[in-house]
N, C-alpha and C. Protein backbone atom coordinates (compact mmCIF):
# COMPACT_ATOMS: atom_id res chain seq x y z
N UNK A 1 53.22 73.30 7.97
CA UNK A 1 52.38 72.75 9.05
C UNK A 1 51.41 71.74 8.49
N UNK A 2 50.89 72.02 7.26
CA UNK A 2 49.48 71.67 6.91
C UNK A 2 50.37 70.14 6.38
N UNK A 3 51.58 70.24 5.98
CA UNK A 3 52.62 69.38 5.08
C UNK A 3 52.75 67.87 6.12
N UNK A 4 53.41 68.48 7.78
CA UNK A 4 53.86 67.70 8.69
C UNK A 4 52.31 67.01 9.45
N UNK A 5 51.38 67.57 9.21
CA UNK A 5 50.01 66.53 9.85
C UNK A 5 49.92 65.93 8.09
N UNK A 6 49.97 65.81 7.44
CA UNK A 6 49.36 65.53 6.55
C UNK A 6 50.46 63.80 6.43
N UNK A 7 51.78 64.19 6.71
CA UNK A 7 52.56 62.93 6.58
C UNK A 7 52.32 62.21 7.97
N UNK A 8 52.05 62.78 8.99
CA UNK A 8 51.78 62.16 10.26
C UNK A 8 50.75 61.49 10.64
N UNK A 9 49.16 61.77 9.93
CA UNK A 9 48.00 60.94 9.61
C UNK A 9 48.17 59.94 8.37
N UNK A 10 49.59 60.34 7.57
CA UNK A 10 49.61 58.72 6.45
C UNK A 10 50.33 57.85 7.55
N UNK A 11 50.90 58.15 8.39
CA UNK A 11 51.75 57.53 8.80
C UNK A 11 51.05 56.36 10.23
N UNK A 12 50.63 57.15 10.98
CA UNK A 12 49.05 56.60 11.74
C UNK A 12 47.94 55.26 10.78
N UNK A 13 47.96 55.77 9.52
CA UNK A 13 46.88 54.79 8.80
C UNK A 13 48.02 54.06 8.42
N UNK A 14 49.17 54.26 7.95
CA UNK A 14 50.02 52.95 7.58
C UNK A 14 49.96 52.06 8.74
N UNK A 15 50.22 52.56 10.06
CA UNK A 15 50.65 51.80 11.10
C UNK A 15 49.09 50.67 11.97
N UNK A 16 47.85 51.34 11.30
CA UNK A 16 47.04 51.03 11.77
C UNK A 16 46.27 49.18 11.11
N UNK A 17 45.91 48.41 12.46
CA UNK A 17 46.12 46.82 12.08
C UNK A 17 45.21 46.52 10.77
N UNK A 18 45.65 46.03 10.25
CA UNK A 18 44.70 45.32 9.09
C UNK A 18 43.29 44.74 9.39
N UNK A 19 42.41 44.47 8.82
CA UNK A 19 41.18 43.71 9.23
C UNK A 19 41.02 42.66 7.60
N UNK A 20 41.52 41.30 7.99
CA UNK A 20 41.24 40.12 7.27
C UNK A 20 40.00 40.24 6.25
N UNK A 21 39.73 39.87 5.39
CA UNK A 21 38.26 40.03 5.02
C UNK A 21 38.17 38.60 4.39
N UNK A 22 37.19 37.99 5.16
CA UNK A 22 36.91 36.26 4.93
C UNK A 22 36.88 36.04 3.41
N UNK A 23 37.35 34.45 3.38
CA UNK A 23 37.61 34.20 2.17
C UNK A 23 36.21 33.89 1.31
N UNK A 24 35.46 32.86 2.73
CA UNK A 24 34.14 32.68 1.96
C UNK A 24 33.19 33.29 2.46
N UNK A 25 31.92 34.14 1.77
CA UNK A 25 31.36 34.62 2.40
C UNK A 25 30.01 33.50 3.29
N UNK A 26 29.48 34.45 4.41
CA UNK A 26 28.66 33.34 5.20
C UNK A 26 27.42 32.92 4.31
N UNK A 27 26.83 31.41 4.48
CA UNK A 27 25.86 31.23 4.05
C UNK A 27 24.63 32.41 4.06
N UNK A 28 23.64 32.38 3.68
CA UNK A 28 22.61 33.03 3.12
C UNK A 28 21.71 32.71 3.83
N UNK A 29 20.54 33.06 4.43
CA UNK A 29 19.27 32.81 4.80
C UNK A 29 18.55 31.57 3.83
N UNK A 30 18.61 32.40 2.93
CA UNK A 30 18.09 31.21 1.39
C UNK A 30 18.49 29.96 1.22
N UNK A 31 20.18 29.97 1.14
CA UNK A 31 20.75 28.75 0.72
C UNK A 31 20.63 27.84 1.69
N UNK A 32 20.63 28.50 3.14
CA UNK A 32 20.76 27.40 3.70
C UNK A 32 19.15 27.10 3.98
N UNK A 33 17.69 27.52 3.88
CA UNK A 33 17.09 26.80 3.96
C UNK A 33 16.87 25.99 2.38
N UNK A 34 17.15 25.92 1.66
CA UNK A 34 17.21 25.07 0.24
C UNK A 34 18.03 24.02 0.76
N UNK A 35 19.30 24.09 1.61
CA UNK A 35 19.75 22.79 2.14
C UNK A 35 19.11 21.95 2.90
N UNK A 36 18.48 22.81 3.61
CA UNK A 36 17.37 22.31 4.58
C UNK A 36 16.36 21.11 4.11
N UNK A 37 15.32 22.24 2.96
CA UNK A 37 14.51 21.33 1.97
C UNK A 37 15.15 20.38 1.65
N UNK A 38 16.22 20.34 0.78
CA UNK A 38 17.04 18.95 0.09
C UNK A 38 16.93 17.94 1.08
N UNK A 39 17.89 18.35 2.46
CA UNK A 39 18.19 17.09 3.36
C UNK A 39 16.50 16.27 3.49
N UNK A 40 15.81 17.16 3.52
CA UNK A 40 14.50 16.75 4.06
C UNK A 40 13.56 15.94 3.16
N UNK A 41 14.08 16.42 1.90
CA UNK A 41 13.56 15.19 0.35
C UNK A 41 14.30 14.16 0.54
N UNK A 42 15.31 14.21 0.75
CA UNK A 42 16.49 13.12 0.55
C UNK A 42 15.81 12.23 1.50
N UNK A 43 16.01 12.18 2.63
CA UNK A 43 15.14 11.45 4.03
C UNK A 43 14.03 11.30 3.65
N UNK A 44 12.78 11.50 3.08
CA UNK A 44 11.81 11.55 3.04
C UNK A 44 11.62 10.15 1.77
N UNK A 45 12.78 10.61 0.75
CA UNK A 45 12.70 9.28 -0.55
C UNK A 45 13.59 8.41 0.32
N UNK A 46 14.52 8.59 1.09
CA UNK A 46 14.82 7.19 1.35
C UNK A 46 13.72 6.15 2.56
N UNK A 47 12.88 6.94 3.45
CA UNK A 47 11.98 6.02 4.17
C UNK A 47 11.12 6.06 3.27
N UNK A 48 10.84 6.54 2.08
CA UNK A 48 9.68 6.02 1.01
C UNK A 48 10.03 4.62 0.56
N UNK A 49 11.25 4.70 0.07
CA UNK A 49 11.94 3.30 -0.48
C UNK A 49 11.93 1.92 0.56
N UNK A 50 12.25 2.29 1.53
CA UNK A 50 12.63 1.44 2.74
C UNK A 50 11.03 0.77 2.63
N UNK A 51 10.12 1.34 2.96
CA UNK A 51 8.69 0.69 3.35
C UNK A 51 8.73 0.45 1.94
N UNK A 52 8.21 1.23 0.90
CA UNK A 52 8.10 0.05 -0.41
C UNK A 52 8.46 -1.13 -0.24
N UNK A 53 9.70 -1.07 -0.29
CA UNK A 53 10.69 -2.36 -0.29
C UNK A 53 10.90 -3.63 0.80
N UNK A 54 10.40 -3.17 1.97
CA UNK A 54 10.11 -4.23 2.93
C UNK A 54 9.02 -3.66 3.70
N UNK A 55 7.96 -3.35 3.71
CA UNK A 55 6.44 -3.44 4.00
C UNK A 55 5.88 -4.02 2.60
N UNK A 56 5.60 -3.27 2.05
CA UNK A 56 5.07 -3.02 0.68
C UNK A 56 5.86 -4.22 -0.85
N UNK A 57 4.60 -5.15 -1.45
CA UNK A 57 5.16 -5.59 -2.80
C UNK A 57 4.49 -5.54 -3.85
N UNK A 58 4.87 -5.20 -5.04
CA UNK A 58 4.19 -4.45 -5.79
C UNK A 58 3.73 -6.26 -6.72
N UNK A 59 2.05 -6.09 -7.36
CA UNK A 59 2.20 -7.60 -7.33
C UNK A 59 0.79 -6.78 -8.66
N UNK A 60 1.19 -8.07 -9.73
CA UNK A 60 0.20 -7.47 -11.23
C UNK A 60 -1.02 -8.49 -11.01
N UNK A 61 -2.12 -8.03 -11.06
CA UNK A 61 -3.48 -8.46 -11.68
C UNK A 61 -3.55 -9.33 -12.34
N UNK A 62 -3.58 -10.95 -12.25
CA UNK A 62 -3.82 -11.40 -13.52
C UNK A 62 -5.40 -11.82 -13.43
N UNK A 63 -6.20 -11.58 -14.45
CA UNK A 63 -7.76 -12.17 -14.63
C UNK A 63 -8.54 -11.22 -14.38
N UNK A 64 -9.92 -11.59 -14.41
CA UNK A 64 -11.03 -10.58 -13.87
C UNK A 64 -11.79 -11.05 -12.88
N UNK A 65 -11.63 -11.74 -12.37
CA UNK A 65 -12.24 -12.37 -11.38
C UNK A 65 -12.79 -11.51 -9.84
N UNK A 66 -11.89 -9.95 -10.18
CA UNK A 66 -12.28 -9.44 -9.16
C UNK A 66 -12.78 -8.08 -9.25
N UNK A 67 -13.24 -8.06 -10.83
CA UNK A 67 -13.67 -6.76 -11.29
C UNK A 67 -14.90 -6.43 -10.31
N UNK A 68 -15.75 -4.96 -10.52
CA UNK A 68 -15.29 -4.06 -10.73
C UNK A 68 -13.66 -3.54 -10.43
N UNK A 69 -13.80 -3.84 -9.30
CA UNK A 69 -12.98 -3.24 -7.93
C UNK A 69 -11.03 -3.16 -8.77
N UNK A 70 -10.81 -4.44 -9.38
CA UNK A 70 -9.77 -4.34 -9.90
C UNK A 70 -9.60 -5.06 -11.00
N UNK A 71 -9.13 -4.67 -12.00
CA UNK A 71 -9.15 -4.96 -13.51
C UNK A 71 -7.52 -6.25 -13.72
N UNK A 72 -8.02 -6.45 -14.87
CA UNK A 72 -6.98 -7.42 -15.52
C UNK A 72 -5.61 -6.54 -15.91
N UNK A 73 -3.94 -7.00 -15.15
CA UNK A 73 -3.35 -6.54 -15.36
C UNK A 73 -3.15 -4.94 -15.00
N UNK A 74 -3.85 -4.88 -13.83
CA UNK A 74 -3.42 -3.66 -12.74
C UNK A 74 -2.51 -3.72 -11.96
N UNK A 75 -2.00 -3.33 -11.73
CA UNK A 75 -0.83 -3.19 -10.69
C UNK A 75 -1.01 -2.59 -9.20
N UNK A 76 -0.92 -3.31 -8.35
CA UNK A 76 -1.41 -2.60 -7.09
C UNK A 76 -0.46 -3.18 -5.62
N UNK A 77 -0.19 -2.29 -4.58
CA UNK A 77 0.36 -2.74 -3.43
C UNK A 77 -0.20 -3.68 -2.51
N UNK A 78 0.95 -4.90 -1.67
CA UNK A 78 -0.05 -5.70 -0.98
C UNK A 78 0.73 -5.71 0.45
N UNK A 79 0.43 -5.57 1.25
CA UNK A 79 0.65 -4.80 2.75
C UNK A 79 1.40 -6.54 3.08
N UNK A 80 2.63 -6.70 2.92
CA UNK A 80 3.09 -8.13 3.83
C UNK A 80 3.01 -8.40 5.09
N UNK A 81 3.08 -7.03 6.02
CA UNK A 81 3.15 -7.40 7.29
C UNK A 81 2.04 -7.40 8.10
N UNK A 82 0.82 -7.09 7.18
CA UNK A 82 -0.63 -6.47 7.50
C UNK A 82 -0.92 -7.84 8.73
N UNK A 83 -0.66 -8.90 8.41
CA UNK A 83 -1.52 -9.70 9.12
C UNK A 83 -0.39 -10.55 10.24
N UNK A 84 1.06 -9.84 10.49
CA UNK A 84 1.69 -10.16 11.64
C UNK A 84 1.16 -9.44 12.85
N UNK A 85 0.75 -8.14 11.87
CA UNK A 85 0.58 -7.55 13.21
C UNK A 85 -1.07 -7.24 13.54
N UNK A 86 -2.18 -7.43 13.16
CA UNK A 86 -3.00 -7.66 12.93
C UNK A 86 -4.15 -9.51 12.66
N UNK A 87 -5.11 -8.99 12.55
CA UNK A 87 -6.04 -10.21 12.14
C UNK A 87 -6.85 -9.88 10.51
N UNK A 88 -6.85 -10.93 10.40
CA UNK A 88 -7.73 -10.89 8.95
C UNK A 88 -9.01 -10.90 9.23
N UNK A 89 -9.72 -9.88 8.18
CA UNK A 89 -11.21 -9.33 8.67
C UNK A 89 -11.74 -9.58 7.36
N UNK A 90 -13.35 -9.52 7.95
CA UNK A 90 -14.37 -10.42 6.80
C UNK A 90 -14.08 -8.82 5.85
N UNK A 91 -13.90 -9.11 4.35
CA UNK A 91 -13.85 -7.87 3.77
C UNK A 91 -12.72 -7.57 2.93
N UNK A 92 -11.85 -7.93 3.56
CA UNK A 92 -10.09 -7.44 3.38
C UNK A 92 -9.85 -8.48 1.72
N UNK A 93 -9.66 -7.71 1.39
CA UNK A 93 -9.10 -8.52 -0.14
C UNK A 93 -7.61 -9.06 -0.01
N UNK A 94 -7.32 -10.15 -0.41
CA UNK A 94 -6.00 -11.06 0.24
C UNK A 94 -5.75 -11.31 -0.90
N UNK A 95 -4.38 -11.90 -0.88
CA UNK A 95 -3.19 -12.27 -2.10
C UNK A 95 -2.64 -14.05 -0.86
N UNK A 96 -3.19 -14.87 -1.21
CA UNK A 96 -2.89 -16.34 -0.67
C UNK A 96 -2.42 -17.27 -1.64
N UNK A 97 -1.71 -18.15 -1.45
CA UNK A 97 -1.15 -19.28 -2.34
C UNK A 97 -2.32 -20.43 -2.22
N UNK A 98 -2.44 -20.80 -3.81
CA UNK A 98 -3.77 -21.37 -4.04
C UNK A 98 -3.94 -23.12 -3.53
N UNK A 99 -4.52 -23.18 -3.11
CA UNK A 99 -4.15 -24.74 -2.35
C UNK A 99 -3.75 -25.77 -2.89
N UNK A 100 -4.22 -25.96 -4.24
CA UNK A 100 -3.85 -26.98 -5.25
C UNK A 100 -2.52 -26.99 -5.89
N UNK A 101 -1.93 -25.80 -5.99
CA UNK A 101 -0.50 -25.58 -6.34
C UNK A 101 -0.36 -24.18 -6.11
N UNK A 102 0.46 -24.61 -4.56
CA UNK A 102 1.08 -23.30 -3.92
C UNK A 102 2.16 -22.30 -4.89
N UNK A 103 2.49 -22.63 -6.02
CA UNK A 103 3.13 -21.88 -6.73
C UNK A 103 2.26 -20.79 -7.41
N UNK A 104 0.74 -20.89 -7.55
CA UNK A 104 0.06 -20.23 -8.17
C UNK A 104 -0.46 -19.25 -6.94
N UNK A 105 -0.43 -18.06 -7.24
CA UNK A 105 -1.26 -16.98 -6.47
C UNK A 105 -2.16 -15.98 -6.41
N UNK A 106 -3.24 -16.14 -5.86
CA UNK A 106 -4.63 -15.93 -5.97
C UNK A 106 -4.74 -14.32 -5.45
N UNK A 107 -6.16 -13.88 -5.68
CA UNK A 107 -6.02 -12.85 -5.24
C UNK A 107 -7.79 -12.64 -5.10
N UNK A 108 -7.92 -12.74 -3.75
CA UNK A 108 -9.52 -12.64 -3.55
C UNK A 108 -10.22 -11.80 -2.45
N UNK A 109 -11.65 -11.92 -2.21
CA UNK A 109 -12.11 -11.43 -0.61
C UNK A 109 -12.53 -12.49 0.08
N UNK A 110 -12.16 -11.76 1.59
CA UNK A 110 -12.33 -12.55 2.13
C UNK A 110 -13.80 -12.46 3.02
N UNK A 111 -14.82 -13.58 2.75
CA UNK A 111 -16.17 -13.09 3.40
C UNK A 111 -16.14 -13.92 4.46
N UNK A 112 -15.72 -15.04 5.02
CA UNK A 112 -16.46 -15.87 5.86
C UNK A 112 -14.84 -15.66 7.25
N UNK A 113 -14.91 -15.90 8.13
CA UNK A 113 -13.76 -15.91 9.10
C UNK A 113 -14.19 -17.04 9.90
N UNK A 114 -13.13 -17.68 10.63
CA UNK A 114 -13.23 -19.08 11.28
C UNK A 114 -14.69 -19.19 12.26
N UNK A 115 -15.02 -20.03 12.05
CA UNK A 115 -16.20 -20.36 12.52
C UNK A 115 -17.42 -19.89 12.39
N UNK A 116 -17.46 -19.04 11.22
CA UNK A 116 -19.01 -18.69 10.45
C UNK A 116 -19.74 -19.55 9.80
N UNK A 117 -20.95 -19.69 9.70
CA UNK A 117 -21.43 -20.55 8.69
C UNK A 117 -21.88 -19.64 7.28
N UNK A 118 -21.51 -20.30 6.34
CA UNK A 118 -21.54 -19.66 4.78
C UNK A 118 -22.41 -21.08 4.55
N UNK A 119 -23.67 -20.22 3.72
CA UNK A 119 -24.12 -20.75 2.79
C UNK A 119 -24.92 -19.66 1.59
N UNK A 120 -24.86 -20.14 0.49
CA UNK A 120 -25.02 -19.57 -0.89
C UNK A 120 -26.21 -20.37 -1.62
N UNK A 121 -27.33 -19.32 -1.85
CA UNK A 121 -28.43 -19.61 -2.63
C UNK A 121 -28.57 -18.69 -3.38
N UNK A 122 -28.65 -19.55 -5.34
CA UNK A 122 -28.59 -18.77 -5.95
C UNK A 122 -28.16 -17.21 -5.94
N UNK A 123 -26.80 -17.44 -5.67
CA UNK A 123 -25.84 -16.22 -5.81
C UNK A 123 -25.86 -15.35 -4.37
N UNK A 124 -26.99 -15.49 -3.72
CA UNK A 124 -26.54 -14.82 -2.25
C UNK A 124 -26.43 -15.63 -1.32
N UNK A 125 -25.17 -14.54 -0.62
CA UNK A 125 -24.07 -15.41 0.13
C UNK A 125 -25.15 -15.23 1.56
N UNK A 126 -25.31 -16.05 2.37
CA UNK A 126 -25.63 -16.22 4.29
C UNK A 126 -24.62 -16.04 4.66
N UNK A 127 -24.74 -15.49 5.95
CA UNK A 127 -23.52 -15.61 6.63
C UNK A 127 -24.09 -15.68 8.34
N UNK A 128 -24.37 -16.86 8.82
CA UNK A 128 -24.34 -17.04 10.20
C UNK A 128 -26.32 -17.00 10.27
N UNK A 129 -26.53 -17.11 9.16
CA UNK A 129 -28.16 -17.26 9.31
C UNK A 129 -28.66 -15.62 8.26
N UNK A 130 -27.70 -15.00 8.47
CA UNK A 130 -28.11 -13.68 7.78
C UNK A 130 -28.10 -13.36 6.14
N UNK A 131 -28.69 -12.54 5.17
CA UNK A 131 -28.02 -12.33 4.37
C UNK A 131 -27.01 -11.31 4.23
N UNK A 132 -25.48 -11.82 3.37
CA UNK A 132 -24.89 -10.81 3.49
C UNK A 132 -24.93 -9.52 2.96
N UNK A 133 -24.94 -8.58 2.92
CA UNK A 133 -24.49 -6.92 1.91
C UNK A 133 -23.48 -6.88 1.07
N UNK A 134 -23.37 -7.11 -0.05
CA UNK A 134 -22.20 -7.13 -0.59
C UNK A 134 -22.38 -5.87 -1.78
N UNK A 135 -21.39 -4.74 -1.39
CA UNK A 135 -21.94 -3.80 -2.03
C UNK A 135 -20.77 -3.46 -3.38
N UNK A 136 -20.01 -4.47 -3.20
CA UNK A 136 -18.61 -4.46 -4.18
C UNK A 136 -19.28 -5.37 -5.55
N UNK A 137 -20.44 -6.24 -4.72
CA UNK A 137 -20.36 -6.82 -6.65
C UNK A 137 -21.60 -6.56 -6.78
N UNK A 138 -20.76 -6.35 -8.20
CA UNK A 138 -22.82 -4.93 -8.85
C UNK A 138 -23.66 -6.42 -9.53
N UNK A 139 -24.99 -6.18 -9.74
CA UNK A 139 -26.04 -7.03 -9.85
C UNK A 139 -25.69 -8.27 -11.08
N UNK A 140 -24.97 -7.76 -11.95
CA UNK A 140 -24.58 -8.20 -13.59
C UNK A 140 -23.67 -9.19 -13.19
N UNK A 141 -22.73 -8.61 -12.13
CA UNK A 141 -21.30 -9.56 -11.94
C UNK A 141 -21.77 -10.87 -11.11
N UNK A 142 -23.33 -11.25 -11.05
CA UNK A 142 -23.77 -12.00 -9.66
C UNK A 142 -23.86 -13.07 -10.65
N UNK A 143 -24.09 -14.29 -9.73
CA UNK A 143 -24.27 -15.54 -10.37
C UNK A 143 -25.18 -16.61 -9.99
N UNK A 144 -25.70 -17.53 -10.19
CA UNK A 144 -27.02 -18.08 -10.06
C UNK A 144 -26.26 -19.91 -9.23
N UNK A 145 -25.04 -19.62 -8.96
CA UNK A 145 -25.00 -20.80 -8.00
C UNK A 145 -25.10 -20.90 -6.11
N UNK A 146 -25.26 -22.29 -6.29
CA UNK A 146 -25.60 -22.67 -4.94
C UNK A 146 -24.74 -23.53 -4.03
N UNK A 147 -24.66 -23.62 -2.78
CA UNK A 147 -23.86 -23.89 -2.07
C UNK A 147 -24.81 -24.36 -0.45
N UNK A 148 -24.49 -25.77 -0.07
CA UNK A 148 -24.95 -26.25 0.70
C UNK A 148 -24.03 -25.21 2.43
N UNK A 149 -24.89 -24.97 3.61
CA UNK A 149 -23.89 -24.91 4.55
C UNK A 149 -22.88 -25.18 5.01
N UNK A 150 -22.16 -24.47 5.24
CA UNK A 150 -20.61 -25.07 5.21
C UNK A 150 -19.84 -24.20 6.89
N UNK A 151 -19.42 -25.02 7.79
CA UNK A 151 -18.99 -24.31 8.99
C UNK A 151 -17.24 -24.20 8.73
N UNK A 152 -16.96 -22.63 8.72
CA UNK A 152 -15.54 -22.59 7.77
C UNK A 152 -14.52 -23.00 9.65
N UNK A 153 -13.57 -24.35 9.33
CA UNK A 153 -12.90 -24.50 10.25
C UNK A 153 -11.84 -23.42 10.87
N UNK A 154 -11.46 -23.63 12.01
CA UNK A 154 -10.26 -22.81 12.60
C UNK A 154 -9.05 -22.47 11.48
N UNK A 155 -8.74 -21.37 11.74
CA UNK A 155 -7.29 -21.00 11.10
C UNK A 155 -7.82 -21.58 9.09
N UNK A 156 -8.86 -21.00 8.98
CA UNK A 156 -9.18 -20.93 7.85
C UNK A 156 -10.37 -19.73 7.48
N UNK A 157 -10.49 -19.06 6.19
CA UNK A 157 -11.02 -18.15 5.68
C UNK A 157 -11.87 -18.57 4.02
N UNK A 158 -13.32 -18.48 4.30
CA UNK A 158 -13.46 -18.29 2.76
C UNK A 158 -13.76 -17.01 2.47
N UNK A 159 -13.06 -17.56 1.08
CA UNK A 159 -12.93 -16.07 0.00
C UNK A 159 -13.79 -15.98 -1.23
N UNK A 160 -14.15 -15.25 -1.75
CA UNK A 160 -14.92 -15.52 -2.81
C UNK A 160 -14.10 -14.20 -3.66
N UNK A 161 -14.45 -14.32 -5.38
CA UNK A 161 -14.17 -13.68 -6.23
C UNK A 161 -15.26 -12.05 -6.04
N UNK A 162 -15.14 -10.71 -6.31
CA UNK A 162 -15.96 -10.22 -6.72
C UNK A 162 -17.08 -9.95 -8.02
N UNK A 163 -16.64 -10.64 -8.90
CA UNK A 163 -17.14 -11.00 -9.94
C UNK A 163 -16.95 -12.54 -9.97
N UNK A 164 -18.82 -13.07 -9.65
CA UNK A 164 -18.84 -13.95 -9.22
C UNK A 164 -18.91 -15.32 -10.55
N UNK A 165 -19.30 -14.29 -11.74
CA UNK A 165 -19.49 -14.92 -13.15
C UNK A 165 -18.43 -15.80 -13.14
N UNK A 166 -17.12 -15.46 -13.15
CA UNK A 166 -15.60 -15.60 -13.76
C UNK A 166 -14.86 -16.09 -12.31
N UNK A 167 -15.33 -16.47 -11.66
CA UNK A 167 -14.00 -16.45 -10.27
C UNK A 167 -14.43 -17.75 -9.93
N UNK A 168 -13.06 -18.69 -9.74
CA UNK A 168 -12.78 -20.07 -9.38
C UNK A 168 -12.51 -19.41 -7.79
N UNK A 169 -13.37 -19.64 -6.46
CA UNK A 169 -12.92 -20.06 -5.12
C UNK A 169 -12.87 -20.69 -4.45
N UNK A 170 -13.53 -20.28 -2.99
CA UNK A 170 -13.66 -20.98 -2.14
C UNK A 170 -14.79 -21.93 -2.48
N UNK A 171 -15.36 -21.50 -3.22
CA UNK A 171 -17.01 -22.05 -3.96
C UNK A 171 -16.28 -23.67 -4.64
N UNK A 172 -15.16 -23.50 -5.13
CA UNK A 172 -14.63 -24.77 -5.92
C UNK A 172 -13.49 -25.41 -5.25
N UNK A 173 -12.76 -24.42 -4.50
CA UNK A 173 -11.67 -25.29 -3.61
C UNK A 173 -11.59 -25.37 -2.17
N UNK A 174 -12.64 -25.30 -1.63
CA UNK A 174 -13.31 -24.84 -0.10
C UNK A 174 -12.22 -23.46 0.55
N UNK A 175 -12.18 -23.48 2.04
CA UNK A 175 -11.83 -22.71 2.54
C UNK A 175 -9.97 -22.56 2.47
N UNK A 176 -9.45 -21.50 2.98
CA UNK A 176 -8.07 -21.21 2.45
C UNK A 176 -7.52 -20.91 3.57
N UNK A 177 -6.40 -22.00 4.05
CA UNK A 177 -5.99 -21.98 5.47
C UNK A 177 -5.52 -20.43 5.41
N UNK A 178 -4.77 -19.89 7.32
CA UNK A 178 -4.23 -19.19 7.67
C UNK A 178 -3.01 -18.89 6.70
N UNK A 179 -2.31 -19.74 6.85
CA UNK A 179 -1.11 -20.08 6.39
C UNK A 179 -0.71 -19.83 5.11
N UNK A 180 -1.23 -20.03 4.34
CA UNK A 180 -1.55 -19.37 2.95
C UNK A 180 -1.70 -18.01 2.36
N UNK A 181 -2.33 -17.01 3.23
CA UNK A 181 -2.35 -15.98 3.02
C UNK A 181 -1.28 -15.01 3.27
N UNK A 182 -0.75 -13.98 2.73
CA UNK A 182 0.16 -13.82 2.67
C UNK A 182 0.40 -12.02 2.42
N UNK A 183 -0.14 -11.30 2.30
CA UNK A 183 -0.69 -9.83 2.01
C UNK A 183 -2.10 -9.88 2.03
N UNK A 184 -2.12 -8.79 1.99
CA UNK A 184 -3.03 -7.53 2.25
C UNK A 184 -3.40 -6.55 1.15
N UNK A 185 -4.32 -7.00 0.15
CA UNK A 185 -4.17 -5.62 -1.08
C UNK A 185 -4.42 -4.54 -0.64
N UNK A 186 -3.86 -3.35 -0.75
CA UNK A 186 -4.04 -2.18 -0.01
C UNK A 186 -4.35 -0.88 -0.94
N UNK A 187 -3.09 -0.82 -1.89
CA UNK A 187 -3.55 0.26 -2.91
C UNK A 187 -2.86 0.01 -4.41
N UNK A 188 -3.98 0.43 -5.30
CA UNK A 188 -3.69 0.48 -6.76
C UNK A 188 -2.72 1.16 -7.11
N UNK A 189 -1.95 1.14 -7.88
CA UNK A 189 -1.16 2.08 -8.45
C UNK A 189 -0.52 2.54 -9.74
N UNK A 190 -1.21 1.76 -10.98
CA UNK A 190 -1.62 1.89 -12.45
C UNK A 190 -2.59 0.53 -12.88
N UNK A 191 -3.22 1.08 -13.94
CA UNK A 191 -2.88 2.55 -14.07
C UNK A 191 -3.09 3.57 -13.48
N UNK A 192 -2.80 4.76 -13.93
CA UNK A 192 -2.64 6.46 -13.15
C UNK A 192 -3.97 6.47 -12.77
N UNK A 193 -4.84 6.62 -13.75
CA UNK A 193 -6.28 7.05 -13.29
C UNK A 193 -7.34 6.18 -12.74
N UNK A 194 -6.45 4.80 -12.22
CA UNK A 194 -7.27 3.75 -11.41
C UNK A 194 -6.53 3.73 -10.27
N UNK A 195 -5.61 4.71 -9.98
CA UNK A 195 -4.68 4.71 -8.43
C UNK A 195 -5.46 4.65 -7.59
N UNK A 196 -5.17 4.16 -6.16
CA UNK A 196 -6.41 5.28 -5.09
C UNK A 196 -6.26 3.39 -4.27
N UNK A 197 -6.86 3.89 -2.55
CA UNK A 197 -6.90 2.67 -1.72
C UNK A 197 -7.79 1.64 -2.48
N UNK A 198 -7.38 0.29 -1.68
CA UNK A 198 -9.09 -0.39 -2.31
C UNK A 198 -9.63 -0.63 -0.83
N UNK A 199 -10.48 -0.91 -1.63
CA UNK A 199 -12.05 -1.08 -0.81
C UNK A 199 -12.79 -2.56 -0.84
């Protein structure tokens, strides 16, 4: 008896359907958010690149003309599209092609905007009857020249150096059309421990 159930339950499990067992097992909770992260670096460096590369141009320091604020042979970003979509403001430090030979390119602030009057006595700048605040160039970097009134025309900007010792500008080549300017310095980026926006 015990013989004939015993061949009749092998015989039941022989006959009974198979169950497949997958080849690969299913992703993981884990793995797939690590895919997640990845896709999301990946996207993240490629719109990093994209704006570098057409917003953003990376452009070197030459001189001191604009120390403190930025040194000889710094490296820093200059915003190209800053002023399509925008206006240029008294303040904004600019990268313009120098009037005397547009191949050379300057890199200054800009204090005066169309139709201000600038004038400069012994080293302080007027601006519209006022004196200006200029809190970027420290007392040492100032300079003892003078400058008759000057009404800066339309679709033009003067700029002056921040270190006023050492800087050929608007002081020597008057005002610097629209047209000329061309970025926006925006941020440093070596060296390492001079990174950071400017100001």
């Amino acid at each position: 008896m015990d013989e004939r159930v015993s061949r009749e339950l092998a015989s039941r499990h022989n006959d009974a359907p198979s169950v497949a067992q997958p080849l690969v097992q299913s992703e993981t909770p884990d793995r797939a958010y690590r895919l997640k992260w990845l896709r999301e670096v990946i996207i993240s460096l490629t719109f990093s690149v994209f704006i570098i590369v057409f917003l953003y141009q990376p452009v070197k320091v030459e001189g001191t003309s604009m120390m403190p604020g930025l040194a000889d042979q710094e490296r820093i970003f200059i915003n190209q599209f800053a002023y399509r979509l925008g206006p240029i403001k008294r303040g904004d430090v600019v990268v313009f092609r120098y009037p005397g030979d547009p191949s050379k390119k300057y890199i200054k602030r800009v204090v005066g905007e169309p139709g201000d009057r600038i004038e400069i006595s012994r080293g302080e700048v007027f601006l519209n009857g006022n004196r200006l605040e200029e809190p970027y160039v420290p007392a040492q970097f100032r300079d003892q020249r003078s400058m008759s009134e000057l009404i800066i025309p339309e679709q033009s900007y003067f700029v002056l150096g921040d270190h006023r010792n050492l800087s050929s500008d608007s002081r020597d080549f008057g005002p610097v059309g629209r047209k000329a300017i061309f970025g926006k310095a925006v941020f440093a980026y070596w060296p390492a421990d001079m990174a950071g926006k400017l100001r």
